[in-house]
Protein backbone atom coordinates (compact mmCIF):
# COMPACT_ATOMS: atom_id res chain seq x y z
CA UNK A 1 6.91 21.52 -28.43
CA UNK A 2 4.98 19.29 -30.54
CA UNK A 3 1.48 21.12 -30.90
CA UNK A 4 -0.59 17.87 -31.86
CA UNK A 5 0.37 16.85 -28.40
CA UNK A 6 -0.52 20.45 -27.23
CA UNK A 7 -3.93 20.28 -28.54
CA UNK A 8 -4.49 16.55 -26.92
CA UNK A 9 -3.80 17.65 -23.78
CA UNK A 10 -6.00 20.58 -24.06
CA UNK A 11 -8.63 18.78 -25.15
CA UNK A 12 -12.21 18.80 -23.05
CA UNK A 13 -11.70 15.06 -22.76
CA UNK A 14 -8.54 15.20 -20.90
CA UNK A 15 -9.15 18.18 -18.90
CA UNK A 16 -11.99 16.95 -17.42
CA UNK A 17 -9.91 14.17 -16.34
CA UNK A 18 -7.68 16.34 -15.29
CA UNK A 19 -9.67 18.11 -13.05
CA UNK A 20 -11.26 14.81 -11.66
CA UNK A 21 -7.65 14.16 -10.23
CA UNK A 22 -7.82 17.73 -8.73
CA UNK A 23 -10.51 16.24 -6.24
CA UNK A 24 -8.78 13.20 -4.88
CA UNK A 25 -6.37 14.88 -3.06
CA UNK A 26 -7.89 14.29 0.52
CA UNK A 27 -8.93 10.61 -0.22
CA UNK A 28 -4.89 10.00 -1.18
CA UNK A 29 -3.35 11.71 2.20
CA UNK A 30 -5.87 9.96 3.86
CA UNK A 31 -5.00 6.56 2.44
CA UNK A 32 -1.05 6.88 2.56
CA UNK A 33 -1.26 7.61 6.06
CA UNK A 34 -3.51 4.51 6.44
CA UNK A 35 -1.33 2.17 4.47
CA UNK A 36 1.77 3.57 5.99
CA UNK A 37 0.44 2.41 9.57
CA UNK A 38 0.85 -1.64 8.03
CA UNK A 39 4.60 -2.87 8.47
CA UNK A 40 5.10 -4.41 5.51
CA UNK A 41 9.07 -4.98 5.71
CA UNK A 42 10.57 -7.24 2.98
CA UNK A 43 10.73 -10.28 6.33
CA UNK A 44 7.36 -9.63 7.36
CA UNK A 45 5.06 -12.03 5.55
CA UNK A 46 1.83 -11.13 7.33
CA UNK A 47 2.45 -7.66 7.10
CA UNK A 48 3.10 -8.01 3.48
CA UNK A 49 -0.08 -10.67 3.54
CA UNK A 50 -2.30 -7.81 4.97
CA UNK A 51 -0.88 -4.83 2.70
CA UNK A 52 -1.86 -7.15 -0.21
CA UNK A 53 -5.56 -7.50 0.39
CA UNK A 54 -5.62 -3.86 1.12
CA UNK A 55 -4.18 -2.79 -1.86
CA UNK A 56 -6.26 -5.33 -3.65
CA UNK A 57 -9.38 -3.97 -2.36
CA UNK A 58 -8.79 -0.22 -2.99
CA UNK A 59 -8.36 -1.35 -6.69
CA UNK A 60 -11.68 -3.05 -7.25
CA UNK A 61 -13.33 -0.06 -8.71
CA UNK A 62 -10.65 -0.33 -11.72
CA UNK A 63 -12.76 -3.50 -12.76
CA UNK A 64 -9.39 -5.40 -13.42
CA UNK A 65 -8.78 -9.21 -13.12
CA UNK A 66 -6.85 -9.69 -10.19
CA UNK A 67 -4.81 -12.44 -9.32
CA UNK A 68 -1.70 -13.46 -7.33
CA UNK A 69 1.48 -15.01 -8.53
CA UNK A 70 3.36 -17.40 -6.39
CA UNK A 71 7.30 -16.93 -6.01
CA UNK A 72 9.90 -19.03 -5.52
CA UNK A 73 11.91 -19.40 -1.84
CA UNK A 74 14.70 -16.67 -1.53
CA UNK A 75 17.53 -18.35 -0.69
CA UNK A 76 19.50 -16.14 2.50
CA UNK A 77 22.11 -16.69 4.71
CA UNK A 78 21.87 -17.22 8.32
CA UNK A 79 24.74 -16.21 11.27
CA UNK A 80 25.55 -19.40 11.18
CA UNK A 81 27.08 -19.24 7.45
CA UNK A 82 23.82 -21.61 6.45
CA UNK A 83 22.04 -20.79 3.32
CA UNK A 84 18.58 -21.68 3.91
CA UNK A 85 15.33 -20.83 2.21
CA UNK A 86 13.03 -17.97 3.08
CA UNK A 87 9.47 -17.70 2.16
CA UNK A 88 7.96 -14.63 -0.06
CA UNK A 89 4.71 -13.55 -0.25
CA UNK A 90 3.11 -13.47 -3.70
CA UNK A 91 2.71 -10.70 -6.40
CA UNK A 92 -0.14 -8.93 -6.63
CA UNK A 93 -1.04 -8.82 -10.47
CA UNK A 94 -4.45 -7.02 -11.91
CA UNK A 95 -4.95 -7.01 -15.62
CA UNK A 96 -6.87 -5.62 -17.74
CA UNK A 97 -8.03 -6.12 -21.67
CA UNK A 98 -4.41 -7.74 -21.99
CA UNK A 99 -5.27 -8.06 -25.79
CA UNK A 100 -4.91 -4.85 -26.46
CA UNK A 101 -2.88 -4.01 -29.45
CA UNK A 102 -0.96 -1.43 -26.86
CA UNK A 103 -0.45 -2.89 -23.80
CA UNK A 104 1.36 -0.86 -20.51
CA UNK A 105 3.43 -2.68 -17.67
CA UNK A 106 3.15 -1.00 -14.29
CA UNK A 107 5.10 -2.04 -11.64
CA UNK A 108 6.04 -1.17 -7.88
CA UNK A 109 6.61 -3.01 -4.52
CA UNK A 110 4.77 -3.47 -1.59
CA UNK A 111 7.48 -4.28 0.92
CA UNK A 112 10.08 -1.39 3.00
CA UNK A 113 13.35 -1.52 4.08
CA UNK A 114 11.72 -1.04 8.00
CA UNK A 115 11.51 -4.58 9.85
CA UNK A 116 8.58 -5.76 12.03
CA UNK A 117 11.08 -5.27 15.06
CA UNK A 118 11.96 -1.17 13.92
CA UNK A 119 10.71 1.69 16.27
CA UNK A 120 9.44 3.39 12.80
CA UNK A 121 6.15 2.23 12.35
CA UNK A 122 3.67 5.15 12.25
CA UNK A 123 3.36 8.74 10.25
CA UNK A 124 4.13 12.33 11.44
CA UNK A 125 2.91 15.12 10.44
CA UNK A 126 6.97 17.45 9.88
CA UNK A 127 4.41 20.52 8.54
CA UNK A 128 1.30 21.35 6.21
CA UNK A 129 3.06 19.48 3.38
CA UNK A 130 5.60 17.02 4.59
CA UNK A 131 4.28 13.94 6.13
CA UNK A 132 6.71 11.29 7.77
CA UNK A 133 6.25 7.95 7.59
CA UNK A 134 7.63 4.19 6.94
CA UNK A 135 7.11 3.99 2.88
CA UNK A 136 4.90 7.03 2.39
CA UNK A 137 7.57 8.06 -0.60
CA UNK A 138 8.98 4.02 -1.21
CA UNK A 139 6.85 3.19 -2.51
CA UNK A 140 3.41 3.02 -0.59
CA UNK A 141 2.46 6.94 -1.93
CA UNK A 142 3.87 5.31 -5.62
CA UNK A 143 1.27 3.11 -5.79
CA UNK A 144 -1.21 5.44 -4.58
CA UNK A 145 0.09 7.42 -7.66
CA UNK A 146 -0.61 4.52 -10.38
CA UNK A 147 -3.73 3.66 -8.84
CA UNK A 148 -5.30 7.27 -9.10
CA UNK A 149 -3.75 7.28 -12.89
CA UNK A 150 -5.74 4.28 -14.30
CA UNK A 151 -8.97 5.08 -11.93
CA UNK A 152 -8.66 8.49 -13.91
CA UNK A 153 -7.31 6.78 -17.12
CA UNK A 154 -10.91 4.45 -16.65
CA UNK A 155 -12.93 7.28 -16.36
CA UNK A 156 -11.91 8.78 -20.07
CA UNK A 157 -12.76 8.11 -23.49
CA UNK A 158 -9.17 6.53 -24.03
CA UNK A 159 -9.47 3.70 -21.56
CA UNK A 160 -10.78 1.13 -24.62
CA UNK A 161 -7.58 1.90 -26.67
CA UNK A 162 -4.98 -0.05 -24.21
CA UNK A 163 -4.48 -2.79 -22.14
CA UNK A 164 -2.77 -2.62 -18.96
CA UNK A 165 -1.12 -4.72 -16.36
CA UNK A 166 -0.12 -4.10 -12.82
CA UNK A 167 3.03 -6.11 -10.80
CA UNK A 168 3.26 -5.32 -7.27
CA UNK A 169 5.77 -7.34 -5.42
CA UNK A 170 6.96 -8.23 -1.80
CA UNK A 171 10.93 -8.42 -2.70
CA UNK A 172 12.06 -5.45 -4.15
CA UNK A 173 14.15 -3.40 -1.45
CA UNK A 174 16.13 -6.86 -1.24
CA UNK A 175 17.07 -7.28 -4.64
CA UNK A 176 13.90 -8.78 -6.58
CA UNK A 177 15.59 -11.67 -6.36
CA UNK A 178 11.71 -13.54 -6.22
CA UNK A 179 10.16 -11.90 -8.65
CA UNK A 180 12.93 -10.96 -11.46
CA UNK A 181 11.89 -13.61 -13.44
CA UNK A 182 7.93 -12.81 -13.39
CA UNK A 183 9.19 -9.33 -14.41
CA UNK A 184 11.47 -10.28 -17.22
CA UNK A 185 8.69 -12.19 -18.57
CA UNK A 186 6.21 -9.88 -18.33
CA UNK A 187 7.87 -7.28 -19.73
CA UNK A 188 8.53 -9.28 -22.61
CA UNK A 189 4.62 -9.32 -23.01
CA UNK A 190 4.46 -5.13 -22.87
CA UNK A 191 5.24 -2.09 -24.84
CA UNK A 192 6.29 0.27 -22.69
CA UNK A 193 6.70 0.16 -18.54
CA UNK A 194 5.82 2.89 -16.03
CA UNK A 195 7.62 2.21 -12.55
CA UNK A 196 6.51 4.08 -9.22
CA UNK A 197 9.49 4.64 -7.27
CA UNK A 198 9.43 8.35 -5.61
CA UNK A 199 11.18 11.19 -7.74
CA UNK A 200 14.11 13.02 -5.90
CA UNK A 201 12.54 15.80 -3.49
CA UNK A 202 13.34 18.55 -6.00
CA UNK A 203 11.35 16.55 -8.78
CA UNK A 204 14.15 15.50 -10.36
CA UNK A 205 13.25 11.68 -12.22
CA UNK A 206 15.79 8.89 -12.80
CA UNK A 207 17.74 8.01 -15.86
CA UNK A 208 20.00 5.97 -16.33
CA UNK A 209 21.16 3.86 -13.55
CA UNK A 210 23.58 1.68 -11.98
CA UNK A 211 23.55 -2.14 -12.00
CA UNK A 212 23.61 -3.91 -8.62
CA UNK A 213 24.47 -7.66 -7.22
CA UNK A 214 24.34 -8.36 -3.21
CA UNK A 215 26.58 -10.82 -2.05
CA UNK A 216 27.33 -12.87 1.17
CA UNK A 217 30.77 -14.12 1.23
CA UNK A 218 31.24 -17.00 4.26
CA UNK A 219 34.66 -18.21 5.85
CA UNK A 220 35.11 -21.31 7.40
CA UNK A 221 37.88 -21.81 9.79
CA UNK A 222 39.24 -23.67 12.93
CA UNK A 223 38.30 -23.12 16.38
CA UNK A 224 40.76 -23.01 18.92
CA UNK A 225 41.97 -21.76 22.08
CA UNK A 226 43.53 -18.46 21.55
CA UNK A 227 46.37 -19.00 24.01
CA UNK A 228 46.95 -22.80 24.81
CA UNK A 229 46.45 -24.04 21.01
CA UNK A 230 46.60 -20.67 18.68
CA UNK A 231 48.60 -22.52 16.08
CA UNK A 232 46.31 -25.09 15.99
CA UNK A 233 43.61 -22.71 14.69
CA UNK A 234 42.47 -21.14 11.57
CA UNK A 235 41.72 -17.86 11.91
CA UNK A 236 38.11 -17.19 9.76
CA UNK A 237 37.94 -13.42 10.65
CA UNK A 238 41.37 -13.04 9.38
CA UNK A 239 41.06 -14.73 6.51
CA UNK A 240 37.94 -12.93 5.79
CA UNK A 241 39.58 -9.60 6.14
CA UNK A 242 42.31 -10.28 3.57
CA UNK A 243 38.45 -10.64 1.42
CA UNK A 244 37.58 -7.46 2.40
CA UNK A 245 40.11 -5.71 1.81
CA UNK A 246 40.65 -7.26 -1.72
CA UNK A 247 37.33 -6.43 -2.43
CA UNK A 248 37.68 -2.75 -1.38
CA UNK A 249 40.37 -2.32 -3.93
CA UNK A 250 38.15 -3.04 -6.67
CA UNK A 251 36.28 0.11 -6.27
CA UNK A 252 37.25 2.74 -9.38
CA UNK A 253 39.15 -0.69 -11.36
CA UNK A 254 36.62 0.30 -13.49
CA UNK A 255 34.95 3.39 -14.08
CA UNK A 256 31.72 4.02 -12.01
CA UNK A 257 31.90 0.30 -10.21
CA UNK A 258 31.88 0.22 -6.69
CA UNK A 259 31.88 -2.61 -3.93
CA UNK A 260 30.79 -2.05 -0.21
CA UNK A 261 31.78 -4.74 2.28
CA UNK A 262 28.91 -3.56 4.62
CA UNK A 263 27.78 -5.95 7.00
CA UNK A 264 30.35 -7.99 8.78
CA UNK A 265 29.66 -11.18 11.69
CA UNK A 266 32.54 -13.22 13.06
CA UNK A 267 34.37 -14.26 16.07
CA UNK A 268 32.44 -15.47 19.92
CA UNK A 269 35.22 -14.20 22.38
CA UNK A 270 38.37 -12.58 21.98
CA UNK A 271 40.12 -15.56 24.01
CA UNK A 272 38.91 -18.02 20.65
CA UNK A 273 40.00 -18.41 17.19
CA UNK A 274 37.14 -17.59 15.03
CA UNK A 275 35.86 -20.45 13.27
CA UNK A 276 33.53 -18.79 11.55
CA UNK A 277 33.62 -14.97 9.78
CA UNK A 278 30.91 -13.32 7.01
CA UNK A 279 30.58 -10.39 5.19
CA UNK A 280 27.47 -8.99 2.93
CA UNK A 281 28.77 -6.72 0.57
CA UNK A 282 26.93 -4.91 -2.45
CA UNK A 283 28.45 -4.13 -6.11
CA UNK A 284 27.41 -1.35 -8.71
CA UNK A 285 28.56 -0.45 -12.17
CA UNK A 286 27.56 1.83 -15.16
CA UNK A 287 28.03 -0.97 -18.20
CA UNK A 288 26.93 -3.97 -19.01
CA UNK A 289 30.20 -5.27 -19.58
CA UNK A 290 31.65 -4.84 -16.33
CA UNK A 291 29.91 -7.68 -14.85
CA UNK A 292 31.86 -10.25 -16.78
CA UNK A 293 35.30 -8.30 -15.63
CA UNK A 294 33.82 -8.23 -11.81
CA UNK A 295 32.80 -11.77 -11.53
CA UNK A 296 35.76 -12.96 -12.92
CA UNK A 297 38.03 -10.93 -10.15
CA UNK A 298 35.85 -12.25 -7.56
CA UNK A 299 35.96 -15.68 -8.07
CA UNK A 300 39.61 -15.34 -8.80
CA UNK A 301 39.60 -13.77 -5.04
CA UNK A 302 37.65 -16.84 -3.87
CA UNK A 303 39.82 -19.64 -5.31
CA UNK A 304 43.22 -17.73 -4.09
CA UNK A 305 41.51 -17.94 -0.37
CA UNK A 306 40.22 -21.77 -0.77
CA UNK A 307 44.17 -22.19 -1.02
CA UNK A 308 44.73 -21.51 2.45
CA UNK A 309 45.39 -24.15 4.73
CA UNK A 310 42.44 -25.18 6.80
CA UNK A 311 40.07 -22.28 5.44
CA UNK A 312 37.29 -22.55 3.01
CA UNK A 313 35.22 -19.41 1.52
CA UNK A 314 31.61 -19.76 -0.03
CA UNK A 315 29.90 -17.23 -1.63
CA UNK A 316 26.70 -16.87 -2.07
CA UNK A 317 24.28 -14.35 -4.07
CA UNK A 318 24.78 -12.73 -7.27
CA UNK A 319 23.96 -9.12 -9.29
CA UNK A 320 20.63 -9.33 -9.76
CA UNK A 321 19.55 -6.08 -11.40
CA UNK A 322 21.76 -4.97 -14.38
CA UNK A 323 22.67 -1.57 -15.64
CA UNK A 324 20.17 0.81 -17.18
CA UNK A 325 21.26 1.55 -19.75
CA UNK A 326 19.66 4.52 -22.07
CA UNK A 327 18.18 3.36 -25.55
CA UNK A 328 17.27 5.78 -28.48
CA UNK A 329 13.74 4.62 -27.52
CA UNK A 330 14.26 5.17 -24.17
CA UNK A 331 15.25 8.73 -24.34
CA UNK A 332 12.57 9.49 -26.81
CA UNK A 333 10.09 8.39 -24.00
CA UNK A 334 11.55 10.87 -21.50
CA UNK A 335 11.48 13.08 -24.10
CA UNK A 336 7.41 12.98 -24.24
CA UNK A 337 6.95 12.25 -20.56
CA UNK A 338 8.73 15.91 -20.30
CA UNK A 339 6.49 17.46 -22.68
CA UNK A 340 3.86 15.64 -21.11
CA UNK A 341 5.11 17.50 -17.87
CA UNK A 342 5.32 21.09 -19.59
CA UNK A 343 2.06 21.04 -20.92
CA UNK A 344 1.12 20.51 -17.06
CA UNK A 345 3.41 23.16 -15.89
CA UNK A 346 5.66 20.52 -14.25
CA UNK A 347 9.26 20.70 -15.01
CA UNK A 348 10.63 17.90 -15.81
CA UNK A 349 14.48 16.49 -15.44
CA UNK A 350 16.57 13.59 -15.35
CA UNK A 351 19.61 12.71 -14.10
CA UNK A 352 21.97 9.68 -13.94
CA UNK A 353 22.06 7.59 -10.48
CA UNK A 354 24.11 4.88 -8.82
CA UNK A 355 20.07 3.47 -6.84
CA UNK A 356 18.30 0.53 -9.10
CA UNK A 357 15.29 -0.58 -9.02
CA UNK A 358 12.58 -2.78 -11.45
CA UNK A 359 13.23 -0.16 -13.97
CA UNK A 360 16.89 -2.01 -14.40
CA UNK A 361 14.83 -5.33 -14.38
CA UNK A 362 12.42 -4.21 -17.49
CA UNK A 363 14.88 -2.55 -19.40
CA UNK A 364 16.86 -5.61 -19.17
CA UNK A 365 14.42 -7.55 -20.85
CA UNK A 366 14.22 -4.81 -23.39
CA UNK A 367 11.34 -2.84 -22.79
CA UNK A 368 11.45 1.37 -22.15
CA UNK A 369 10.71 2.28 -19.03
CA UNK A 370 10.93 5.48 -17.11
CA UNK A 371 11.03 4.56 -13.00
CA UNK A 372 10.52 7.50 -10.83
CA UNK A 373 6.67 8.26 -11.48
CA UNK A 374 5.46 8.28 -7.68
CA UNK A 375 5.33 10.86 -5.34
CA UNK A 376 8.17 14.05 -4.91
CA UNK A 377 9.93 12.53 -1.41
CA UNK A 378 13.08 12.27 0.86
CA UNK A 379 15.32 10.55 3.13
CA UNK A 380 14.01 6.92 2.11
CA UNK A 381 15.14 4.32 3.43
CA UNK A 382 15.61 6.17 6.96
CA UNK A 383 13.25 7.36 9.72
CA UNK A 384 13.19 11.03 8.16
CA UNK A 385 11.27 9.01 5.22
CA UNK A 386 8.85 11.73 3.69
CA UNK A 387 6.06 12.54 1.30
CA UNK A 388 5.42 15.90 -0.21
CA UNK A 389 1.55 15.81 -0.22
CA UNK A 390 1.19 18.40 -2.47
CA UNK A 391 2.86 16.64 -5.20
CA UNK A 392 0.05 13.61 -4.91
CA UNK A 393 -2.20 15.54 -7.69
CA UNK A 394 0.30 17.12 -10.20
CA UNK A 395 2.34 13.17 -10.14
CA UNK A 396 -1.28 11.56 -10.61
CA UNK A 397 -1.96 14.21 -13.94
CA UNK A 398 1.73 13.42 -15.00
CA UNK A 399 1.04 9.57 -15.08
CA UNK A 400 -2.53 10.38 -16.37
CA UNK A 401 -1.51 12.25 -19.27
CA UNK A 402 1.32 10.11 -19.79
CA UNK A 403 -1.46 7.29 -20.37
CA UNK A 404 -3.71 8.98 -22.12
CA UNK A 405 -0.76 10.18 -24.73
CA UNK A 406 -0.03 6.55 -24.83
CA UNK A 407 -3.42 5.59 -25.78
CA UNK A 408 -3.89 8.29 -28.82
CA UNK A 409 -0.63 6.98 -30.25
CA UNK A 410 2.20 9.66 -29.36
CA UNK A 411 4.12 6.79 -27.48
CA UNK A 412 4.22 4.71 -30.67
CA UNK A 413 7.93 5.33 -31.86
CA UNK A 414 9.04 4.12 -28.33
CA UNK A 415 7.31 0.86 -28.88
CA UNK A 416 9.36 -1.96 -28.70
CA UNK A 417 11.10 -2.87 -31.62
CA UNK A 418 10.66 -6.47 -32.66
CA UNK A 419 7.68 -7.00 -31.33
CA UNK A 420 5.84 -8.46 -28.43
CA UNK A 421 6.60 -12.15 -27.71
C-alpha cells in the first residue's frame, strides 16, 4: 500500500468530503426512483428529450458550462429490408475549466434497453435495499454516482487542480453508433476516463472486454405461389438460413469470438415463397486482430450467396465498439482505483467480460479508462433490473477519492502517453 496515498486519503480535507457524501444518501434514492419513472428507451426521443433537461437541471449547482451536441441520423433497418434514417437526440455535454493541465472524461448514457411500448416502466421496492426499476443500475443510478462525485469533488480544496468534462448520450444500449465519433474525439482531448456503467452485484468492476459489431443481414428473393408456381420462386428464408447457419459456425474459429443470429423476420404465409427474409445478428471477440479475419469471412459469405440465382443479400451495420484491450497504463489505474477502494474499506476486483460499453470506445482512441464506477446492481437489461441502495454512498466516495487522487497527482503515470491532441 502506498502510504503517501494513505495519508491523502486520511487527510481532514478529504474526510470531510467524505463524510459530506455520507449525507446524500436519501436525496440519491429519492432521485433514482424519480428518474427511473421517465422512459427514456434508446427509440424514445421525447423521453430521452425530457431525461435530458432533468439531468441538466440537477447539475446546475456544479457551475459547469453546459451544452448539447447534435448527432448524426442512425441509419436502421426496417421489416421491409429498407435502411432508413432514424433520428437521435443530442448529447448532453457540461464542462468545466477544460484548460486544465489535467483534464478527466466522464461518460455514461441516458437511454435503456426498455421501449416506450414495455410494461416496465416504474420502480419496486424487492426489500430495504434492493429497489427495481427500468435503468436504476444502467445507467440512471451511474449517473447519479458521477454527479454526487464532482458536487463533492466541487466542494474540496482540489476542485481548482483539474478540469473535467461530462458526455451523456442517447445511443449507447444500441451500439453508440451516434455518438462514437464525439467520444473518440473527446477522448483524444482527456487524460484519463471514468465510465458509469453498474459494477456486477457482488462489486466485482470490469476489465478487459470484448469487442462488439451488430449487423442486419437482408435477403431478397422471388415471390411466388407455393404450389401452382414453386419453381418459379426464390426462396429468401431459405437462402437466408444457409446465412445463418454459416454464420453460426464461426463461433470458437477463433478464440473468444462469437456470433449470435438473434433476431430473425421472413416469410407472409406458408402457401408463398418468401420474397423477403432478415436476420440481426451480433459479433464479439477478445483481439483486435480478429476483426480483419471476421469481416473478411463475412463478406466472403455474402458474395458466395449474391451467386445464387435470383437472390441478392445486403448487409448492413458494422462492429462498432472494439476490444478492450488492457494497457500497462491501464492496469496501473486499476491498480490505484483498488487502493483507492482499500483505503475506503471497499474491496475491489476485476474481471474479464464478453459486455462492452464506451469504455471500449475511449480506450480505442487511446485513453485509460476504468468503466464500471456506478452503482453495485443486477439483472440489467430485464424487468428484475435492480439497484443496491446501499452501495449509492461507498460508489460516490470511490469515484470521489478516485478524483481527488487524480487531482494531487497519484494518477500521473497513467496519463496518456504522447500527449493530449
Amino acid at each position: 500500500m502506498d502510504t503517501t496515498l494513505t495519508s491523502f486519503i486520511k487527510s481532514e480535507d478529504c474526510t470531510n468530503t467524505l463524510d459530506w457524501i455520507s449525507k446524500q444518501h436519501d436525496l440519491m434514492v429519492q432521485t433514482v426512483q424519480e428518474w427511473s419513472l421517465i422512459n427514456s428507451g434508446s427509440r424514445n426521443l421525447s423521453g430521452l428529450e425530457k431525461m435530458t433537461q432533468i439531468v441538466a437541471d440537477f447539475a446546475r449547482p456544479l457551475g459547469a458550462d453546459i451544452d448539447y451536441i447534435s448527432l448524426e441520423d442512425t441509419e436502421v433497418v426496417n421489416d421491409r429490408g429498407e435502411a432508413i434514417g432514424f433520428q437521435n437526440a443530442p448529447i448532453l455535454r457540461l464542462r468545466k475549466r477544460p484548460k486544465a493541465n489535467r483534464r478527466l472524461l466522464l461518460t455514461g448514457h441516458l437511454d435503456t434497453v426498455f421501449p416506450v411500448e414495455s410494461d416496465f416502466q416504474s420502480p419496486t421496492w424487492l426489500n430495504d435495499s434492493l429497489l427495481n426499476g427500468p435503468g436504476v443500475a444502467d445507467m440512471k443510478g451511474g449517473i447519479i454516482v458521477m454527479l454526487m462525485a464532482l458536487m463533492a469533488l466541487e466542494k474540496s480544496p482540489f476542485a481548482e487542480r483539474i478540469g473535467w468534462e461530462i458526455l451523456l448520450s442517447p445511443d449507447e444500449e444500441t451500439g453508440s453508433l451516434a455518438s462514437a465519433p464525439v467520444l473518440m474525439q473527446r477522448a483524444k482531448a482527456a487524460d484519463m476516463g471514468l465510465t458509469y456503467e453498474p459494477a456486477m452485484p457482488d462489486g466485482t468492476m470490469a476489465g478487459e472486454r470484448k469487442g462488439s459489431g451488430n449487423f442486419t443481414c437482408v435477403v431478397f428473393g422471388k415471390e411466388a405461389h407455393a404450389g401452382r408456381a414453386f419453381y418459379e420462386g426464390r426462396n429468401a428464408v431459405v437462402a437466408l438460413g444457409d446465412l445463418i447457419g454459416k454464420l453460426a459456425a464461426l463461433s470458437g474459429q477463433r478464440e473468444g469470438l462469437t456470433v449470435n443470429p438473434a433476431v430473425i423476420q421472413g416469410g407472409t404465409a406458408a402457401n408463398v415463397v418468401p420474397d423477403l427474409a432478415q436476420c440481426k445478428f451480433n459479433v464479439r471477440l477478445e483481439r483486435v486482430e480478429d476483426q480483419q479475419w471476421f469481416e473478411t469471412a463475412l463478406e466472403n459469405m455474402i458474395d458466395t450467396a449474391n451467386k445464387q440465382d435470383g437472390i441478392t443479400v445486403k448487409l448492413y451495420g458494422g462492429i462498432n465498439r472494439p476490444p478492450k484491450v488492457i494497457t500497462a497504463e491501464n492496469q496501473l489505474m486499476m491498480d490505484l482505483i483498488a487502493a483507492c477502494g482499500a483505503e475506503l474499506g471497499q474491496s475491489i476486483q476485476y474481471i474479464p467480460t464478453g459486455g462492452c460499453c464506451e469504455g471500449n470506445n475511449l480506450a480505442a482512441a487511446g485513453l485509460p479508462n476504468v468503466d464500471t464506477l456506478g452503482v453495485i446492481g443486477g439483472y440489467i437489461h430485464s424487468d428484475q433490473e435492480y439497484v443496491d441502495v446501499t452501495s449509492f454512498v461507498p460508489r460516490v466516495q470511490l469515484s470521489a477519492c478516485i478524483m481527488m487522487a487524480f487531482a494531487e497527482g497519484y494518477f500521473n503515470d497513467v496519463l496518456r502517453k504522447g500527449g493530449k491532441s
